[in-house]
C-alpha atoms as a PDB file:
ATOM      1  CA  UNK A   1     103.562  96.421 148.748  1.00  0.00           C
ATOM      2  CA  UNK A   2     101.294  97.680 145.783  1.00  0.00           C
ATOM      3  CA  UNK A   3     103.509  96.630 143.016  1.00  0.00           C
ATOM      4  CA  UNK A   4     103.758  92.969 144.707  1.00  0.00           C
ATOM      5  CA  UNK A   5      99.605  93.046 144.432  1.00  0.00           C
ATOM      6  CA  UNK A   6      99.398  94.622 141.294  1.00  0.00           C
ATOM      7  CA  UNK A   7     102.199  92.064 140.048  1.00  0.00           C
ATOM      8  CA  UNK A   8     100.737  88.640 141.567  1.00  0.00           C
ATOM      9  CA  UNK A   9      97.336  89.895 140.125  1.00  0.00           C
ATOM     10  CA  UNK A  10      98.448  90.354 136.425  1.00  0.00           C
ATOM     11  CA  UNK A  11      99.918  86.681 137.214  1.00  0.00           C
ATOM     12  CA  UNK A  12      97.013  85.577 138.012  1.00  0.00           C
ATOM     13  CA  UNK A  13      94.794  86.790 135.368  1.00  0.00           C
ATOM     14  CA  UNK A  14      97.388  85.681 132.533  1.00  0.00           C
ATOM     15  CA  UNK A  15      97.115  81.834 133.854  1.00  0.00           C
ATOM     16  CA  UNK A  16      93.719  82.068 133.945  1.00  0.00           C
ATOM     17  CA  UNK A  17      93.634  83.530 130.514  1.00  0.00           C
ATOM     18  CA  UNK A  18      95.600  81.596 129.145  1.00  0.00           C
ATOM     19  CA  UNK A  19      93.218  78.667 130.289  1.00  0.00           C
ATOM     20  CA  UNK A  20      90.110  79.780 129.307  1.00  0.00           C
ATOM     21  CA  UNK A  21      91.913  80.614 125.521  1.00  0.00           C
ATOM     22  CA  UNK A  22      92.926  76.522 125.245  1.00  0.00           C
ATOM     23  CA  UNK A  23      91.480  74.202 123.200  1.00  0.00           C
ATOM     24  CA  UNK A  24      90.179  70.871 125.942  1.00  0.00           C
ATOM     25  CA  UNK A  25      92.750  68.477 123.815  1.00  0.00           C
ATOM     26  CA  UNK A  26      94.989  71.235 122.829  1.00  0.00           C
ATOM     27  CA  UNK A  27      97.412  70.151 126.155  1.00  0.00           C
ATOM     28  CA  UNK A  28      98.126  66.236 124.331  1.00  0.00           C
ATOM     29  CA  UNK A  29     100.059  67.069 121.616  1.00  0.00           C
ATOM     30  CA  UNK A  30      98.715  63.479 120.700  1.00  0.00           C
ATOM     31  CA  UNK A  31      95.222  65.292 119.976  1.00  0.00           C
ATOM     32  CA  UNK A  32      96.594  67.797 117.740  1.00  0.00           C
ATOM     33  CA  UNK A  33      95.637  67.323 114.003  1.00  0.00           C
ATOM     34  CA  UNK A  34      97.684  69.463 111.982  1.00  0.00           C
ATOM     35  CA  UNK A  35      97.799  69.573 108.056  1.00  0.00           C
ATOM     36  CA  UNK A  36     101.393  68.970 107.354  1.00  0.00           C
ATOM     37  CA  UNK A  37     100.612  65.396 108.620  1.00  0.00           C
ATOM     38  CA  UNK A  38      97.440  65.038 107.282  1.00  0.00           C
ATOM     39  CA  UNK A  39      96.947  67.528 104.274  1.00  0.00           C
ATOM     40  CA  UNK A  40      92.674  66.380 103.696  1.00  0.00           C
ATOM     41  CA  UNK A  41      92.121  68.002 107.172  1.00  0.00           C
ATOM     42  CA  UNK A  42      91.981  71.747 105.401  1.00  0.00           C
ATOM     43  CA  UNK A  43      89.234  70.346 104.011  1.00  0.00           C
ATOM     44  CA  UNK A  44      87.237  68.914 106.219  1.00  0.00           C
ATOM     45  CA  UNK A  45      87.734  71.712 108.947  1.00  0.00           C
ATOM     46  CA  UNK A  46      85.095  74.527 107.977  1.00  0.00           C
ATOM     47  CA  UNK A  47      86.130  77.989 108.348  1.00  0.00           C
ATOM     48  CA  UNK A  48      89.919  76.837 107.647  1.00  0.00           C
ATOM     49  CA  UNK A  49      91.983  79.262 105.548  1.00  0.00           C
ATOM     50  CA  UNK A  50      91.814  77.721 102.463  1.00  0.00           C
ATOM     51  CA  UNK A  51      91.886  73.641 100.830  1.00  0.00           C
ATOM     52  CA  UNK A  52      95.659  73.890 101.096  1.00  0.00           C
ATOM     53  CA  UNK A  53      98.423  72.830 103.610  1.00  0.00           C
ATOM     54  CA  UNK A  54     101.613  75.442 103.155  1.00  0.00           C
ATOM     55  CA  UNK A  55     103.918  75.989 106.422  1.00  0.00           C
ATOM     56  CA  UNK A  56     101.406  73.436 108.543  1.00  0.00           C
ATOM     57  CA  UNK A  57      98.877  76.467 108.379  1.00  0.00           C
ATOM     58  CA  UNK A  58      95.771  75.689 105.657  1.00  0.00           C
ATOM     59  CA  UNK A  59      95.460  78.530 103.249  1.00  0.00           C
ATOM     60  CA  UNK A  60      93.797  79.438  99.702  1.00  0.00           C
ATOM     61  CA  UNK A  61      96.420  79.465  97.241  1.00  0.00           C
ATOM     62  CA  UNK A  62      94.467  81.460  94.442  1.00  0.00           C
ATOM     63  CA  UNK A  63      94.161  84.583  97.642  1.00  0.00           C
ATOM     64  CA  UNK A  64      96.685  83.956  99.845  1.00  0.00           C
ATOM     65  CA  UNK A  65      99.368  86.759  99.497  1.00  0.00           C
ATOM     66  CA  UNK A  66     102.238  84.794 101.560  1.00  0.00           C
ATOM     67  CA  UNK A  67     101.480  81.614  99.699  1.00  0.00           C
ATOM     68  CA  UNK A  68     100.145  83.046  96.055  1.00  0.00           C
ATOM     69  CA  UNK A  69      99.625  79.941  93.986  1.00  0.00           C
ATOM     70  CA  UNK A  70     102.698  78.393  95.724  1.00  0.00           C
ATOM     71  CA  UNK A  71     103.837  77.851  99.144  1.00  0.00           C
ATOM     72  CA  UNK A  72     105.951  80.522  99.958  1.00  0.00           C
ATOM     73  CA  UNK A  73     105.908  82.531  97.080  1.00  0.00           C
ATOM     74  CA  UNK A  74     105.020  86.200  98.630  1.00  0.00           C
ATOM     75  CA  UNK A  75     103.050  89.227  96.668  1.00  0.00           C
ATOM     76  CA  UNK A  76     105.171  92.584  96.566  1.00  0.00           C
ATOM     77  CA  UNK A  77     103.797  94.644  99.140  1.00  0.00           C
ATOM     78  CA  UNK A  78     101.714  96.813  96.516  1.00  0.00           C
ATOM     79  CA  UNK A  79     100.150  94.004  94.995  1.00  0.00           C
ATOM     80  CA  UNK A  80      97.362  91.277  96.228  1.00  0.00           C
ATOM     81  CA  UNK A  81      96.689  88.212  95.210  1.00  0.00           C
ATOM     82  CA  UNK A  82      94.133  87.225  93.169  1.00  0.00           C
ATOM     83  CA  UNK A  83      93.679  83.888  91.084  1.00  0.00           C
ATOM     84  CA  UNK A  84      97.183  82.659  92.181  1.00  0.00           C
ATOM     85  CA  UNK A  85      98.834  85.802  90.236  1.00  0.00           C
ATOM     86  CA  UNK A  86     100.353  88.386  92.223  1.00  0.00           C
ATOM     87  CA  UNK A  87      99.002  91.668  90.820  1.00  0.00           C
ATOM     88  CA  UNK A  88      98.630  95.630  91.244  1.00  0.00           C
ATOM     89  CA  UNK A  89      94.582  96.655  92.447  1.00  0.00           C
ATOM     90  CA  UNK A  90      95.975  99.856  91.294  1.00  0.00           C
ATOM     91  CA  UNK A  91      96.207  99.300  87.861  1.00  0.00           C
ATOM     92  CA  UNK A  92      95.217  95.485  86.820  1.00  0.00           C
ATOM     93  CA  UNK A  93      91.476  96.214  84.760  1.00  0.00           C
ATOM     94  CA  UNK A  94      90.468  92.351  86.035  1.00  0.00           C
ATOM     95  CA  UNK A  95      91.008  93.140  89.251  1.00  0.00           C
ATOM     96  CA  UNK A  96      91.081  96.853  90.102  1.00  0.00           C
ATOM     97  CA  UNK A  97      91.196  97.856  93.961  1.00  0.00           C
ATOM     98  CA  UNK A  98      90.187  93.987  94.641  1.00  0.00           C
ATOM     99  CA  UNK A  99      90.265  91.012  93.086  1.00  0.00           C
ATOM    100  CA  UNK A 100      87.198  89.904  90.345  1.00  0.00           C
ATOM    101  CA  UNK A 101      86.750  93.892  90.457  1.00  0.00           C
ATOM    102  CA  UNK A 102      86.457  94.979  86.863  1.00  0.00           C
END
């Protein structure tokens, strides 16, 4: 009897949840601007990743270490990204232990 409470409660809270978390339009898939369809809105959104549309996701391409100056081209996982050139904080003097560091 406690685990059919305890299991129509965590049911419960997760619907609700998952309510409050929605966007209002986000249900229309009509509503839904996304960037691979219209690559200007990485602009225009503030707080977006970056000014660039890679994988339908808007990202910086001179920081972004999945998408370094290219969609889809991936930084080792020792290095970072920094100007759109994959590169070691470690031991690059422009950038050392972040980027613009000198």
């Amino acid at each position: 009897m406690l685990m059919a409470l305890i299991a129509m409660t965590v049911a419960c809270f997760e619907t609700n949840n998952n309510e409050i978390n929605e966007e209002p339009n986000s249900r229309s898939s009509k509503a839904t601007v996304t960037c691979d369809k219209n690559p200007k809105v990485c602009d225009s959104i503030r707080g977006s990743g970056g000014p660039n549309c890679c994988n339908n996701k808007c990202v910086d391409l001179s920081t972004d270490e999945l998408n370094c100056r290219r969609c889809g081209k991936k930084c080792l996982h020792s290095k970072m990204c920094c100007e759109g050139k994959c590169v070691n904080p470690m031991t690059n003097e422009k950038h050392c232990g972040k980027c613009g560091n000198k």
